[in-house]
C-alpha atoms as a PDB file:
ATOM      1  CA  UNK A   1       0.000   0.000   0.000  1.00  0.00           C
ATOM      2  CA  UNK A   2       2.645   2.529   0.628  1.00  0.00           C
ATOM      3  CA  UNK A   3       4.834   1.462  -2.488  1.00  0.00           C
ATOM      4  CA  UNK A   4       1.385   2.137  -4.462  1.00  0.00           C
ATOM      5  CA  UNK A   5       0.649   5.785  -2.655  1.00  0.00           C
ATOM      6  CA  UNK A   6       4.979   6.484  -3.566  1.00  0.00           C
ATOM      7  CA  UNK A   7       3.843   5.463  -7.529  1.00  0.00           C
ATOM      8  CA  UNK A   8       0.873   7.528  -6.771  1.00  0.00           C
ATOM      9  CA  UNK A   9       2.202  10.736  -5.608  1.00  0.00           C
ATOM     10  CA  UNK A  10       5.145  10.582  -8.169  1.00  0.00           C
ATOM     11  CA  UNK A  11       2.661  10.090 -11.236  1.00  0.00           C
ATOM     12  CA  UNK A  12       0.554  13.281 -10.153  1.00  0.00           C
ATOM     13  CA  UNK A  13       3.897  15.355 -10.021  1.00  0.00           C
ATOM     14  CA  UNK A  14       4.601  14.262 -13.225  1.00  0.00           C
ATOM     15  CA  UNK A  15       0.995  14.957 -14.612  1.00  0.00           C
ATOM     16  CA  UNK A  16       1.315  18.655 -13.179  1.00  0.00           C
ATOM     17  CA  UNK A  17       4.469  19.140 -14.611  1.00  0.00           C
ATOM     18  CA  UNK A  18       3.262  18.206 -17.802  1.00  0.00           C
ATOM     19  CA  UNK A  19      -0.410  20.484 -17.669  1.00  0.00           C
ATOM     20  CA  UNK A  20       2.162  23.562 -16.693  1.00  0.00           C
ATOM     21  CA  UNK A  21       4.077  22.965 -19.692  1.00  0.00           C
ATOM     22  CA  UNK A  22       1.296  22.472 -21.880  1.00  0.00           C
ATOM     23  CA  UNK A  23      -0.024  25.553 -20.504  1.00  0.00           C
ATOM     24  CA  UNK A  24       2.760  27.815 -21.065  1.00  0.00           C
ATOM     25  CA  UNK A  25       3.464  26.643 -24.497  1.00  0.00           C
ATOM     26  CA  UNK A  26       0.027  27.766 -25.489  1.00  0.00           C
ATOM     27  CA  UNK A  27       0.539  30.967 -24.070  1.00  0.00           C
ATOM     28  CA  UNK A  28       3.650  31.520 -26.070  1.00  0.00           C
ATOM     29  CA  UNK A  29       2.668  29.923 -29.004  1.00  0.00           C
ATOM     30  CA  UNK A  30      -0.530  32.556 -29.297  1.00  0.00           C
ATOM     31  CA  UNK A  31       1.699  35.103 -27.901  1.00  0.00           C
ATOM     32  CA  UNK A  32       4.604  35.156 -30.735  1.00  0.00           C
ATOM     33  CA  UNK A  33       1.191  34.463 -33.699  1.00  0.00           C
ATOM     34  CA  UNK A  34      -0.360  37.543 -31.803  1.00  0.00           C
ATOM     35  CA  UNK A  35       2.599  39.436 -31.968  1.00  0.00           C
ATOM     36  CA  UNK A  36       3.673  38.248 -35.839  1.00  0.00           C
ATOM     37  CA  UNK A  37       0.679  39.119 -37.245  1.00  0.00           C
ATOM     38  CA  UNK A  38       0.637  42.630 -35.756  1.00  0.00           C
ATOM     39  CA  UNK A  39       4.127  43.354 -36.879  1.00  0.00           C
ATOM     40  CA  UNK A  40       4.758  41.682 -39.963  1.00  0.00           C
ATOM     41  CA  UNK A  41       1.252  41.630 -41.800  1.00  0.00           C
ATOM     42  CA  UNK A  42      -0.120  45.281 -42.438  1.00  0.00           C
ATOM     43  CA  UNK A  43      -3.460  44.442 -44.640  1.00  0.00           C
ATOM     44  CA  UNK A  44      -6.571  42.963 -42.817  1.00  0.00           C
ATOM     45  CA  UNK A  45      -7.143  40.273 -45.408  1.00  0.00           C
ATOM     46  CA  UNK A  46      -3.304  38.979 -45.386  1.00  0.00           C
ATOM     47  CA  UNK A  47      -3.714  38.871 -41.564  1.00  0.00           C
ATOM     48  CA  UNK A  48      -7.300  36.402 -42.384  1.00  0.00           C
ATOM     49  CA  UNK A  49      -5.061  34.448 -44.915  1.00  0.00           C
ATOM     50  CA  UNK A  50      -2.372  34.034 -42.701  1.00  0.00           C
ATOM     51  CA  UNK A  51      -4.309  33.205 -39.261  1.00  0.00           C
ATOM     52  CA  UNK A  52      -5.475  29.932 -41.373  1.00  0.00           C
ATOM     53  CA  UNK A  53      -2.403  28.721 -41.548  1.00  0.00           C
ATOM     54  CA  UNK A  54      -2.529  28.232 -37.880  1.00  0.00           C
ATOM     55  CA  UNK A  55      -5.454  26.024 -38.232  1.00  0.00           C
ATOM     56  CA  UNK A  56      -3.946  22.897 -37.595  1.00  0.00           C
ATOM     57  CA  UNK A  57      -1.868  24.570 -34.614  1.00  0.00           C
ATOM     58  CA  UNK A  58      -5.376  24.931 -33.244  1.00  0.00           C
ATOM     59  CA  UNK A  59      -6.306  21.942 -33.805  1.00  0.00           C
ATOM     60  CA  UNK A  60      -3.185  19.922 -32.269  1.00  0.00           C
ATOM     61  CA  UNK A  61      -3.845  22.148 -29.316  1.00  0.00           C
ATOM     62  CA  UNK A  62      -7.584  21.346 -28.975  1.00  0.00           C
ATOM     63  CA  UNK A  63      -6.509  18.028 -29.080  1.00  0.00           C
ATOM     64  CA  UNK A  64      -3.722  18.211 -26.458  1.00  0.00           C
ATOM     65  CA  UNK A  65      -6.486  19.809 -24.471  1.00  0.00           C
ATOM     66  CA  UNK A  66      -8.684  16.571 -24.394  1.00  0.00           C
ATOM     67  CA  UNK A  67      -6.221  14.578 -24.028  1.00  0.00           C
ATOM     68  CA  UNK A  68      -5.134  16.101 -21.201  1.00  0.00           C
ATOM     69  CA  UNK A  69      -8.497  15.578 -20.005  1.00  0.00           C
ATOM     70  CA  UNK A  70      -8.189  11.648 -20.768  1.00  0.00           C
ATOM     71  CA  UNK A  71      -5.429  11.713 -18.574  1.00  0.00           C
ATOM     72  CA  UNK A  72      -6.975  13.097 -16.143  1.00  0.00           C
ATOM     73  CA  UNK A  73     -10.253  11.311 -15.816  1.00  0.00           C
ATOM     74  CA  UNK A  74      -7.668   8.082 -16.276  1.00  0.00           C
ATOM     75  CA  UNK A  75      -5.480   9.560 -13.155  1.00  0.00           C
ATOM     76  CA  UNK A  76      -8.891   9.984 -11.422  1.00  0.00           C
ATOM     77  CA  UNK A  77     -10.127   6.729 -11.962  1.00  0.00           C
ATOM     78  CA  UNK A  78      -6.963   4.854 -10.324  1.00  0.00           C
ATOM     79  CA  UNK A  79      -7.252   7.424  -7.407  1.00  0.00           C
ATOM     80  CA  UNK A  80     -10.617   6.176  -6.898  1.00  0.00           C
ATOM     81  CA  UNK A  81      -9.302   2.379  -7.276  1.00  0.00           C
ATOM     82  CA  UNK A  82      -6.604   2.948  -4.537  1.00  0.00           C
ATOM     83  CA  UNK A  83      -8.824   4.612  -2.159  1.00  0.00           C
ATOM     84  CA  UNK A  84     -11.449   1.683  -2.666  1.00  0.00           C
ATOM     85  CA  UNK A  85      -8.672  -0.891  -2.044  1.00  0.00           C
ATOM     86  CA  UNK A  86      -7.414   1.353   0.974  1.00  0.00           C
ATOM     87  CA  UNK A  87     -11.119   0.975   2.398  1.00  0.00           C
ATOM     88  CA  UNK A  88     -11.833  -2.308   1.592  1.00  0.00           C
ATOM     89  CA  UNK A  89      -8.382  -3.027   3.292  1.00  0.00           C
ATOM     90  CA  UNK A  90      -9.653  -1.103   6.251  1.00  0.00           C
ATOM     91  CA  UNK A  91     -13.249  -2.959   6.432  1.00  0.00           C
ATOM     92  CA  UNK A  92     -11.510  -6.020   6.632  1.00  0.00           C
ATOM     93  CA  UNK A  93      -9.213  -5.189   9.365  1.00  0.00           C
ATOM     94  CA  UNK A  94     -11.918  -3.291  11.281  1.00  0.00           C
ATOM     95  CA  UNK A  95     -13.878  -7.055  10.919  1.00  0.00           C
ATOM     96  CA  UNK A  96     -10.810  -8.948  11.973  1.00  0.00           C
ATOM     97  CA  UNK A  97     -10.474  -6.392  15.047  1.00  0.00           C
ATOM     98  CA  UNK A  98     -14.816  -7.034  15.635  1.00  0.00           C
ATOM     99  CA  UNK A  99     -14.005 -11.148  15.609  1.00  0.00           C
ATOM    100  CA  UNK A 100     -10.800 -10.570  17.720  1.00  0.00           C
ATOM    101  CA  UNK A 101     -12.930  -8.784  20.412  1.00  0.00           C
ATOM    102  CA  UNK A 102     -15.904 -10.825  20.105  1.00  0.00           C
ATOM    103  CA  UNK A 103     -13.515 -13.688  20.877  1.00  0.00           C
ATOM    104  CA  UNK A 104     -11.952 -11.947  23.948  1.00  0.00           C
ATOM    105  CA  UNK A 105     -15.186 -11.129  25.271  1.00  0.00           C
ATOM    106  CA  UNK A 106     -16.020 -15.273  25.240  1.00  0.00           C
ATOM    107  CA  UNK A 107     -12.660 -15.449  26.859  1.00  0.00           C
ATOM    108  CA  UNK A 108     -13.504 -13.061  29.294  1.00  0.00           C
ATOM    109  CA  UNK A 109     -16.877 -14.482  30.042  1.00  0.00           C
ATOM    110  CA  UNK A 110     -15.407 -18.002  30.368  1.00  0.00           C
ATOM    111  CA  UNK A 111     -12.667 -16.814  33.014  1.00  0.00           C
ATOM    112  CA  UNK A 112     -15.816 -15.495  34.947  1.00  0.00           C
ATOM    113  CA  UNK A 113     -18.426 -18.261  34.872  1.00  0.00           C
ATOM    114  CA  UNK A 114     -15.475 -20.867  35.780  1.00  0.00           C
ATOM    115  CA  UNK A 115     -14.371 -18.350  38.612  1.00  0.00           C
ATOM    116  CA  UNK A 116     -17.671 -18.389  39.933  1.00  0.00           C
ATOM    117  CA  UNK A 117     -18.190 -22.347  39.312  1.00  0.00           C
ATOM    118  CA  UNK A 118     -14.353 -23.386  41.496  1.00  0.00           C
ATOM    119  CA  UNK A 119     -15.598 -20.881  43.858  1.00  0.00           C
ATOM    120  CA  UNK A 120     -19.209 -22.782  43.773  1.00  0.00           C
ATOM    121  CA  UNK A 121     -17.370 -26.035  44.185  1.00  0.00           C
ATOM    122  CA  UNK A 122     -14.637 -25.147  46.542  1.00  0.00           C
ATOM    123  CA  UNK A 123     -18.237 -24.256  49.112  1.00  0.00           C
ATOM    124  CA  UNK A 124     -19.798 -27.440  48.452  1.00  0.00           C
ATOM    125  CA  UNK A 125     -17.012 -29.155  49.569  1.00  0.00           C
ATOM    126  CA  UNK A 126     -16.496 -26.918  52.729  1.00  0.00           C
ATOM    127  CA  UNK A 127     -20.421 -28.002  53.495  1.00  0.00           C
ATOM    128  CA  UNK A 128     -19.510 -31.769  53.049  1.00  0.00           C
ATOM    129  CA  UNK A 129     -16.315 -31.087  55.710  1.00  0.00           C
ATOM    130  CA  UNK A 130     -18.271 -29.720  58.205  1.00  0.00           C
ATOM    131  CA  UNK A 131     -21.225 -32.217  58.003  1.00  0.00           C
ATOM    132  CA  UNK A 132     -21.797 -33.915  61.174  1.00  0.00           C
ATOM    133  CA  UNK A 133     -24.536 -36.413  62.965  1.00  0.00           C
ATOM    134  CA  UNK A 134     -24.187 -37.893  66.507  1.00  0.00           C
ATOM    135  CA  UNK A 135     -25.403 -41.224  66.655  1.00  0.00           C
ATOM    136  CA  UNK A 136     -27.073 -42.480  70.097  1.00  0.00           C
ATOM    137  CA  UNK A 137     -27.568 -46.220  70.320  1.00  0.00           C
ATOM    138  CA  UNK A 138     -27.357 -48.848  72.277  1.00  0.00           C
ATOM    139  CA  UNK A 139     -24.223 -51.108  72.466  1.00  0.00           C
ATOM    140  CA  UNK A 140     -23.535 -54.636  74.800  1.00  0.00           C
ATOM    141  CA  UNK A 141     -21.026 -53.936  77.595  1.00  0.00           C
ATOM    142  CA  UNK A 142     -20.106 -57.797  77.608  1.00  0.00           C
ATOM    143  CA  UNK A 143     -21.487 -58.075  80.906  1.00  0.00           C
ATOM    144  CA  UNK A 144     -25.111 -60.073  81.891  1.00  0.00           C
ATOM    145  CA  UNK A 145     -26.969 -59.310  84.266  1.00  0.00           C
ATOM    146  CA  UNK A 146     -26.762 -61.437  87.005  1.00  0.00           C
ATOM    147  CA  UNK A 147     -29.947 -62.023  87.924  1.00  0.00           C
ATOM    148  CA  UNK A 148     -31.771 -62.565  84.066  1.00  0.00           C
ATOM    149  CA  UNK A 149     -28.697 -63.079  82.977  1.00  0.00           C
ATOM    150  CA  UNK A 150     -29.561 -60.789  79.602  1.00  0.00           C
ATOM    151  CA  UNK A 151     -27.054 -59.081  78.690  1.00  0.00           C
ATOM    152  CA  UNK A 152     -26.558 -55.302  79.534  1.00  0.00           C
ATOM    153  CA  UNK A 153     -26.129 -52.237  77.400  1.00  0.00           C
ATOM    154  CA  UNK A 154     -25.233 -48.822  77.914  1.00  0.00           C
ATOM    155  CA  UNK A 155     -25.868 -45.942  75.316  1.00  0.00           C
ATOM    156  CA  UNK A 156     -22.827 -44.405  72.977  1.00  0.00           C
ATOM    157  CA  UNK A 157     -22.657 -41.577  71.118  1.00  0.00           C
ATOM    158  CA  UNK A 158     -20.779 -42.207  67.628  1.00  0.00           C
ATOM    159  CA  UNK A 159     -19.907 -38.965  65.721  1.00  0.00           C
ATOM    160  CA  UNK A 160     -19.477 -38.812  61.967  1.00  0.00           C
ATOM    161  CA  UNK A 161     -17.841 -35.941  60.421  1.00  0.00           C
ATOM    162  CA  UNK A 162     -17.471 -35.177  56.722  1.00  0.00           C
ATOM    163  CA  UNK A 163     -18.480 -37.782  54.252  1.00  0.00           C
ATOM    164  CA  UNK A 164     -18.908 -40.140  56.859  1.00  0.00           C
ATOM    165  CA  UNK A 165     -22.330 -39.126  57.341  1.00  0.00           C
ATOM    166  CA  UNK A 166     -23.811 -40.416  54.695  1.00  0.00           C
ATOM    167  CA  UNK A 167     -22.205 -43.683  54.773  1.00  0.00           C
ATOM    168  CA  UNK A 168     -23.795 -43.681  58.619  1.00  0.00           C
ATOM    169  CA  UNK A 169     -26.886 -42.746  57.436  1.00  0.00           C
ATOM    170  CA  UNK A 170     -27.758 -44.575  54.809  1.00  0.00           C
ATOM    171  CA  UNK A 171     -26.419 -48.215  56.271  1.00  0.00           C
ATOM    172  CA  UNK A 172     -25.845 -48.280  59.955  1.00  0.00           C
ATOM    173  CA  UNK A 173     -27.669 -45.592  62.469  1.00  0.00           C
ATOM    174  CA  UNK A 174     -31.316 -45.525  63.504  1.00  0.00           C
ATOM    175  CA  UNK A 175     -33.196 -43.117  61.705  1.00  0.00           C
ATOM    176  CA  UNK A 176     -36.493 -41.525  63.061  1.00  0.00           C
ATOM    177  CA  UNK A 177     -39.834 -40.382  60.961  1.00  0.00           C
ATOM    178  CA  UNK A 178     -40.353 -36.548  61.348  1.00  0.00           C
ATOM    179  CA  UNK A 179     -44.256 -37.241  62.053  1.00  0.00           C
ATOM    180  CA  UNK A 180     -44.366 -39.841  64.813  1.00  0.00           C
ATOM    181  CA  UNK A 181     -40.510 -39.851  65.577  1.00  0.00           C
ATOM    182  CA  UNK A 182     -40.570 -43.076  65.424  1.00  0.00           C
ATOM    183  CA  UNK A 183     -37.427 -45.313  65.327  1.00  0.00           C
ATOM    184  CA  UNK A 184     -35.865 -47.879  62.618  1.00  0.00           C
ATOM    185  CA  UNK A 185     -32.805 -49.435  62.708  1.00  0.00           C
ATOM    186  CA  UNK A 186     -30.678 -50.914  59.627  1.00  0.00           C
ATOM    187  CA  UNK A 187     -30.114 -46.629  58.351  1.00  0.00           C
ATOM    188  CA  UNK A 188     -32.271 -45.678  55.063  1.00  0.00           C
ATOM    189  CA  UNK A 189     -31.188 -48.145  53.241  1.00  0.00           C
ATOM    190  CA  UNK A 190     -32.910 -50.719  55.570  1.00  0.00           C
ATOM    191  CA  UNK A 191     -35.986 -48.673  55.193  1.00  0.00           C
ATOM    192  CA  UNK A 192     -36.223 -48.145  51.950  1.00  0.00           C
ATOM    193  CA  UNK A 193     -36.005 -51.833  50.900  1.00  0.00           C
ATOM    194  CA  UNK A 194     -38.685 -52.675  53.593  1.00  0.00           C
ATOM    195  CA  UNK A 195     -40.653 -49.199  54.023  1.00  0.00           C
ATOM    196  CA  UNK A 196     -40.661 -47.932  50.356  1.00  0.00           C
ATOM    197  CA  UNK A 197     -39.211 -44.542  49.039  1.00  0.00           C
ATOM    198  CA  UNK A 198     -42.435 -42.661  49.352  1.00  0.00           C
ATOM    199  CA  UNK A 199     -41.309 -43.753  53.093  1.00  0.00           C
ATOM    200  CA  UNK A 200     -37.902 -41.787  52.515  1.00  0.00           C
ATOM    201  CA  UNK A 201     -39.207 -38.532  52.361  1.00  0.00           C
ATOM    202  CA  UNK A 202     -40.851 -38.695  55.785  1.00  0.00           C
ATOM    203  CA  UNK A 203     -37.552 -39.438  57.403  1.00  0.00           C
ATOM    204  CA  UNK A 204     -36.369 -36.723  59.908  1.00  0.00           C
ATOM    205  CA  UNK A 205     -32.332 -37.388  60.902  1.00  0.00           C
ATOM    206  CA  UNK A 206     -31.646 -36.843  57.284  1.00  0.00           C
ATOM    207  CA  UNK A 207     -32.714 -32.951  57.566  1.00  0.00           C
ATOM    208  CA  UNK A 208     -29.348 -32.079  58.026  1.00  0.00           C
ATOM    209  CA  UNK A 209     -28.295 -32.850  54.677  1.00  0.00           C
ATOM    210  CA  UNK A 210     -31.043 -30.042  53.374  1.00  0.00           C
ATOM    211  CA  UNK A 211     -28.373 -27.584  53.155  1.00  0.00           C
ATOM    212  CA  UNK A 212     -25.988 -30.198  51.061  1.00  0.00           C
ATOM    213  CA  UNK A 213     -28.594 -30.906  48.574  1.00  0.00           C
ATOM    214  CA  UNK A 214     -29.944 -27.277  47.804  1.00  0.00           C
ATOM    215  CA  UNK A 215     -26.203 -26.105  46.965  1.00  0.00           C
ATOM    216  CA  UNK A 216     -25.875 -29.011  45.164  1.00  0.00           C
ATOM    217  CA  UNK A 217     -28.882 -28.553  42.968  1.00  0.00           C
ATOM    218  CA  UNK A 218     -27.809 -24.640  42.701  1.00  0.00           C
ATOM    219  CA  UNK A 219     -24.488 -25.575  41.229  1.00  0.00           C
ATOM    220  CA  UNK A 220     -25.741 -27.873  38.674  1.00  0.00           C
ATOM    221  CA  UNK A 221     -28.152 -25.598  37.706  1.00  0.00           C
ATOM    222  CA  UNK A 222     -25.421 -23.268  37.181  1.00  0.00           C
ATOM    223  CA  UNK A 223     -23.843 -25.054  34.847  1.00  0.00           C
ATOM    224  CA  UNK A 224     -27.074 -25.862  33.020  1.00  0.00           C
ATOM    225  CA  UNK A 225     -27.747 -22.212  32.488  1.00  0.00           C
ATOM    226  CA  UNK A 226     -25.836 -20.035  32.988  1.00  0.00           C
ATOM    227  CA  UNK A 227     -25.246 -18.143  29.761  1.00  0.00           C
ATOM    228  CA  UNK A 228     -21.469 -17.209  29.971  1.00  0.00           C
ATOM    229  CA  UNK A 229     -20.843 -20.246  28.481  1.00  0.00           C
ATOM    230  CA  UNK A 230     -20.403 -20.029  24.855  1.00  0.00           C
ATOM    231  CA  UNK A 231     -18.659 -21.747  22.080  1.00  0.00           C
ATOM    232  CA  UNK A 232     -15.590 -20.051  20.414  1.00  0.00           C
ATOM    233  CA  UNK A 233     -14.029 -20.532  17.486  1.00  0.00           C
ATOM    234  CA  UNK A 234     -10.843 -23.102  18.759  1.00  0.00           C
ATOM    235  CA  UNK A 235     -13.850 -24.791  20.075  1.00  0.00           C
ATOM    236  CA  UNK A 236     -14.552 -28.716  19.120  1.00  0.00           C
ATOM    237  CA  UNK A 237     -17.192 -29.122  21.125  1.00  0.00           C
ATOM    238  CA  UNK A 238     -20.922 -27.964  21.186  1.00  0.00           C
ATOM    239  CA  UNK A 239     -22.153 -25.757  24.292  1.00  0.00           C
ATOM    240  CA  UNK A 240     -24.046 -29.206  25.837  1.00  0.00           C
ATOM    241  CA  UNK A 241     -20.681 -30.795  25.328  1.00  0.00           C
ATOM    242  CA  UNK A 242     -18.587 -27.877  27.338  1.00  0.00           C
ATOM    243  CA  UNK A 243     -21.519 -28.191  30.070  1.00  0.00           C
ATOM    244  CA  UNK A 244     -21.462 -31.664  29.944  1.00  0.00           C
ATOM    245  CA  UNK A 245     -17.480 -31.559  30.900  1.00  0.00           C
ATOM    246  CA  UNK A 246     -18.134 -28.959  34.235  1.00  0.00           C
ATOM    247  CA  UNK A 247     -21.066 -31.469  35.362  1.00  0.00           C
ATOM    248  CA  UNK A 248     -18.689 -34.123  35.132  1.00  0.00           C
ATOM    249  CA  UNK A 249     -16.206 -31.744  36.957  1.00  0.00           C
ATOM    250  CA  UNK A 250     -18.970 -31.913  39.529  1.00  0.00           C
ATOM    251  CA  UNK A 251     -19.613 -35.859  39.772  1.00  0.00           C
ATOM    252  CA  UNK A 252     -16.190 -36.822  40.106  1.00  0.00           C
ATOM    253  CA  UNK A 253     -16.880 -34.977  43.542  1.00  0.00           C
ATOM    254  CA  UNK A 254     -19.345 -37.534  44.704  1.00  0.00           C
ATOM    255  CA  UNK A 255     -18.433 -40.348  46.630  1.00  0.00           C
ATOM    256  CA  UNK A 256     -20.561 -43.749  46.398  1.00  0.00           C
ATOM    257  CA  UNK A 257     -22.481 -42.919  49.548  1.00  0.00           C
ATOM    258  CA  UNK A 258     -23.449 -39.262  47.980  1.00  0.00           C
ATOM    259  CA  UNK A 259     -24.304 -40.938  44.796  1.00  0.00           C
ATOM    260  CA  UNK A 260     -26.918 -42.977  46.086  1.00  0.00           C
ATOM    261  CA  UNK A 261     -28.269 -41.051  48.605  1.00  0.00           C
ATOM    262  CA  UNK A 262     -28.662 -38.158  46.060  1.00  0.00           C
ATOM    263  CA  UNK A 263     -30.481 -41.024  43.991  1.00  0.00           C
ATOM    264  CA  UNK A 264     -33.268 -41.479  46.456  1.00  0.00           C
ATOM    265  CA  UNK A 265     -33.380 -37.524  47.553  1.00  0.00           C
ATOM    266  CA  UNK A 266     -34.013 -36.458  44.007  1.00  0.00           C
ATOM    267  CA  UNK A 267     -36.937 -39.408  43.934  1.00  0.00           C
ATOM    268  CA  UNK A 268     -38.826 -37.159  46.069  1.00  0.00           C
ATOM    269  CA  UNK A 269     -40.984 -34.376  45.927  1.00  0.00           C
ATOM    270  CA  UNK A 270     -37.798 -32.313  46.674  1.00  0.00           C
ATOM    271  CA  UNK A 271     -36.017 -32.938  44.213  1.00  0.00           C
ATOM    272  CA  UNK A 272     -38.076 -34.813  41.440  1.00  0.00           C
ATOM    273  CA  UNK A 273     -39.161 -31.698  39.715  1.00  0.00           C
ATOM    274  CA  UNK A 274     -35.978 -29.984  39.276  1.00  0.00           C
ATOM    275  CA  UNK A 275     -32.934 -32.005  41.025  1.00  0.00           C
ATOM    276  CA  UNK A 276     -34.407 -34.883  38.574  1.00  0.00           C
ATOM    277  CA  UNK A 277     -34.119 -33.622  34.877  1.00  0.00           C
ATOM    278  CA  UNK A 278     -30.366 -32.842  35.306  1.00  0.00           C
ATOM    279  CA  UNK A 279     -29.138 -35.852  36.596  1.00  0.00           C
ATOM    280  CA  UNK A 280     -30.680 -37.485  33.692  1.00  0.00           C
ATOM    281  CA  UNK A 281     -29.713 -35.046  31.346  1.00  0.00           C
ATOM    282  CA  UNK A 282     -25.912 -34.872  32.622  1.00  0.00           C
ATOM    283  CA  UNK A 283     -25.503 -38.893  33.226  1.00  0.00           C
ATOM    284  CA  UNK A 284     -24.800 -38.141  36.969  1.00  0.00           C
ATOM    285  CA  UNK A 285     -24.929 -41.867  37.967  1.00  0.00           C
ATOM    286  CA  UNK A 286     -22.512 -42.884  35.274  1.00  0.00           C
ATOM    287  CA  UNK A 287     -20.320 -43.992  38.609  1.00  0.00           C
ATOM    288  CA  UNK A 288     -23.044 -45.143  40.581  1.00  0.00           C
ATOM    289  CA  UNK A 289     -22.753 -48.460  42.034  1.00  0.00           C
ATOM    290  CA  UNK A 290     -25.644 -49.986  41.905  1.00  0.00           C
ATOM    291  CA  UNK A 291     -24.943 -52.879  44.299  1.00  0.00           C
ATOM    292  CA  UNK A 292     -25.603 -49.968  47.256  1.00  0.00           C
ATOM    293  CA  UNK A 293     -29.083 -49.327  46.177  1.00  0.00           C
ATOM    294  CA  UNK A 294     -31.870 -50.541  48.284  1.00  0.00           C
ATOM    295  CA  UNK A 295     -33.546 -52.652  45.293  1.00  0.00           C
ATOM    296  CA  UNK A 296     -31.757 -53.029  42.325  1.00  0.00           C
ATOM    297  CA  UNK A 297     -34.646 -52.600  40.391  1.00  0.00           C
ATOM    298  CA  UNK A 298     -34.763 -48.367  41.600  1.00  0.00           C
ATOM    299  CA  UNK A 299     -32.386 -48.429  38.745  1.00  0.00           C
ATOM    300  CA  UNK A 300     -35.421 -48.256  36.696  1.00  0.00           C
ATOM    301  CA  UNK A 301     -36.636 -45.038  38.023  1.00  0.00           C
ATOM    302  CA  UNK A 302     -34.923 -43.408  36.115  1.00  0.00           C
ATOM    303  CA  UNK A 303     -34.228 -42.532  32.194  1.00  0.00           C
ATOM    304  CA  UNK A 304     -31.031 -44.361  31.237  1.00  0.00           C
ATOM    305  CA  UNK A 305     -29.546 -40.865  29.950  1.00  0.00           C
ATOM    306  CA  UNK A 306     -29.068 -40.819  34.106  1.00  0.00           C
ATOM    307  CA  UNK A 307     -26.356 -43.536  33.697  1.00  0.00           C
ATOM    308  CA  UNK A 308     -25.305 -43.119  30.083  1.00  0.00           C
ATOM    309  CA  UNK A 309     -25.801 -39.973  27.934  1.00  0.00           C
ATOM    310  CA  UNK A 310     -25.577 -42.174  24.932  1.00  0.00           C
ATOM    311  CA  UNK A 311     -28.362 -43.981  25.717  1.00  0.00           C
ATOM    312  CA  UNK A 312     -30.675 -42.006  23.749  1.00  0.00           C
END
């Protein structure tokens, strides 16, 4: 582009040089004939006869005159075809600067959705640390009574901290219903297979875990829709793909014990409506072993996207 403004500039120099010495021959040219005639012919009709003779002077300078104006409209026309090169030149780069910010701003708006999701993730797992449930049951001393010889028992507190809880609460401690408070031993598990699930959701020790499960269901839902995800161009994957990978981030998480007791919460009117659809639609239980559920035949509850996103 600048080698073709240098030809540019160079051939309008030359042009003007050339229009000023056009120019001042005419001038002379008319000026000497002006001045010849006057001195040299006396008689009016001479002066007629001898103008002709100039004629074709006239007419080699009329024709100078259009072609100057050839070259002109010529020089014109490739001053036009720079100055459209010059702004198609500049569209394009304006275009490559509009995809070049377009693609920072996806940057940008990636660095803050993952911020927010590790930040998201680093607080579920701070909830799971500081989980805890005190379990009061009975135990045998190894000592009988001596007079009906039963043996005795005295009551121990066991505390579970972390993911230990739900381990504890889904095989071993006594769990209560919230309406009656009544007691069954075995953990959830053991009333599940023998109560039902509908008899799940009317279990009170398991309250504790509200706060687990609602965070939980917040940061998949996150991922689901939150719309700072978007595909770029070094992209080979699809936007379900890319939210696919964080829920994924997400599962590998879960231990066996959260698995399957998120199984049975989101079989509940808790979590059935909304919990449901994304553990089916992000193959949450692809790790779930299904050897820890209650009745192997739960499995069925639900769509086998749950387990397998290539199901469909």
């Amino acid at each position: 582009m600048c080698k073709d403004k240098l030809n540019n500039e160079e051939t309008k120099s030359r042009l003007w040089i050339w229009i000023i010495i056009a120019i001042v021959g005419v001038i002379a040219m008319w000026g000497l004939s002006w001045w010849g005639i006057n001195k040299f012919i006396d008689e009016p009709t001479n002066q007629g006869t001898f103008g002709d003779m100039f004629g074709a002077v006239n007419a080699l300078f009329s024709g100078l005159a259009f072609a100057g104006l050839i070259v002109t409209l010529l020089y014109q026309k490739e001053e036009l075809k720079l100055q459209r090169e010059e702004l198609k030149e500049t569209r394009n780069e304006l275009n490559a600067q509009k995809l070049e910010f377009q693609e920072q701003n996806k940057t940008m708006k990636r660095q803050r959705f993952e911020n927010t999701f590790f930040n998201m993730l680093s607080l579920q797992q701070e909830i799971v640390t500081k989980l805890s449930y005190t379990w009061k049951h009975k135990q045998k001393t190894g000592k009988r009574n001596l007079i009906s010889g039963a043996y005795e028992y005295d009551f121990v507190e066991s505390k579970y901290m972390g993911r230990e809880v739900f381990e504890a609460l889904y095989n071993e401690t006594d769990v209560k219903l919230k309406d009656s408070y009544q007691s069954y031993n075995g953990g959830i598990k053991s009333i599940i297979k023998n109560k039902g699930i509908v008899e799940f959701e009317n279990i009170y020790d398991i309250s504790n875990l509200d706060h687990y499960f609602r965070h939980l269901y917040r940061l998949f839902k996150y991922v689901d829709s939150s719309p700072l995800i978007t595909k770029t161009k070094d992209d080979n994957k699809d936007e379900y793909e890319e939210r696919y990978d964080y829920a994924c981030i997400i599962r590998s998480q879960l231990s066996d014990y959260e698995l399957v007791m998120l199984f049975y919460n989101c079989l509940t009117a808790n979590g059935r409506a909304k919990f449901k659809p994304l553990i089916e639609k992000y193959s949450i239980f692809n790790n779930l072993r299904e050897e820890l559920l209650a009745n192997s035949e739960h499995k069925k509850l639900y769509a086998e996207t749950a387990y397998d996103k290539c199901a469909e």
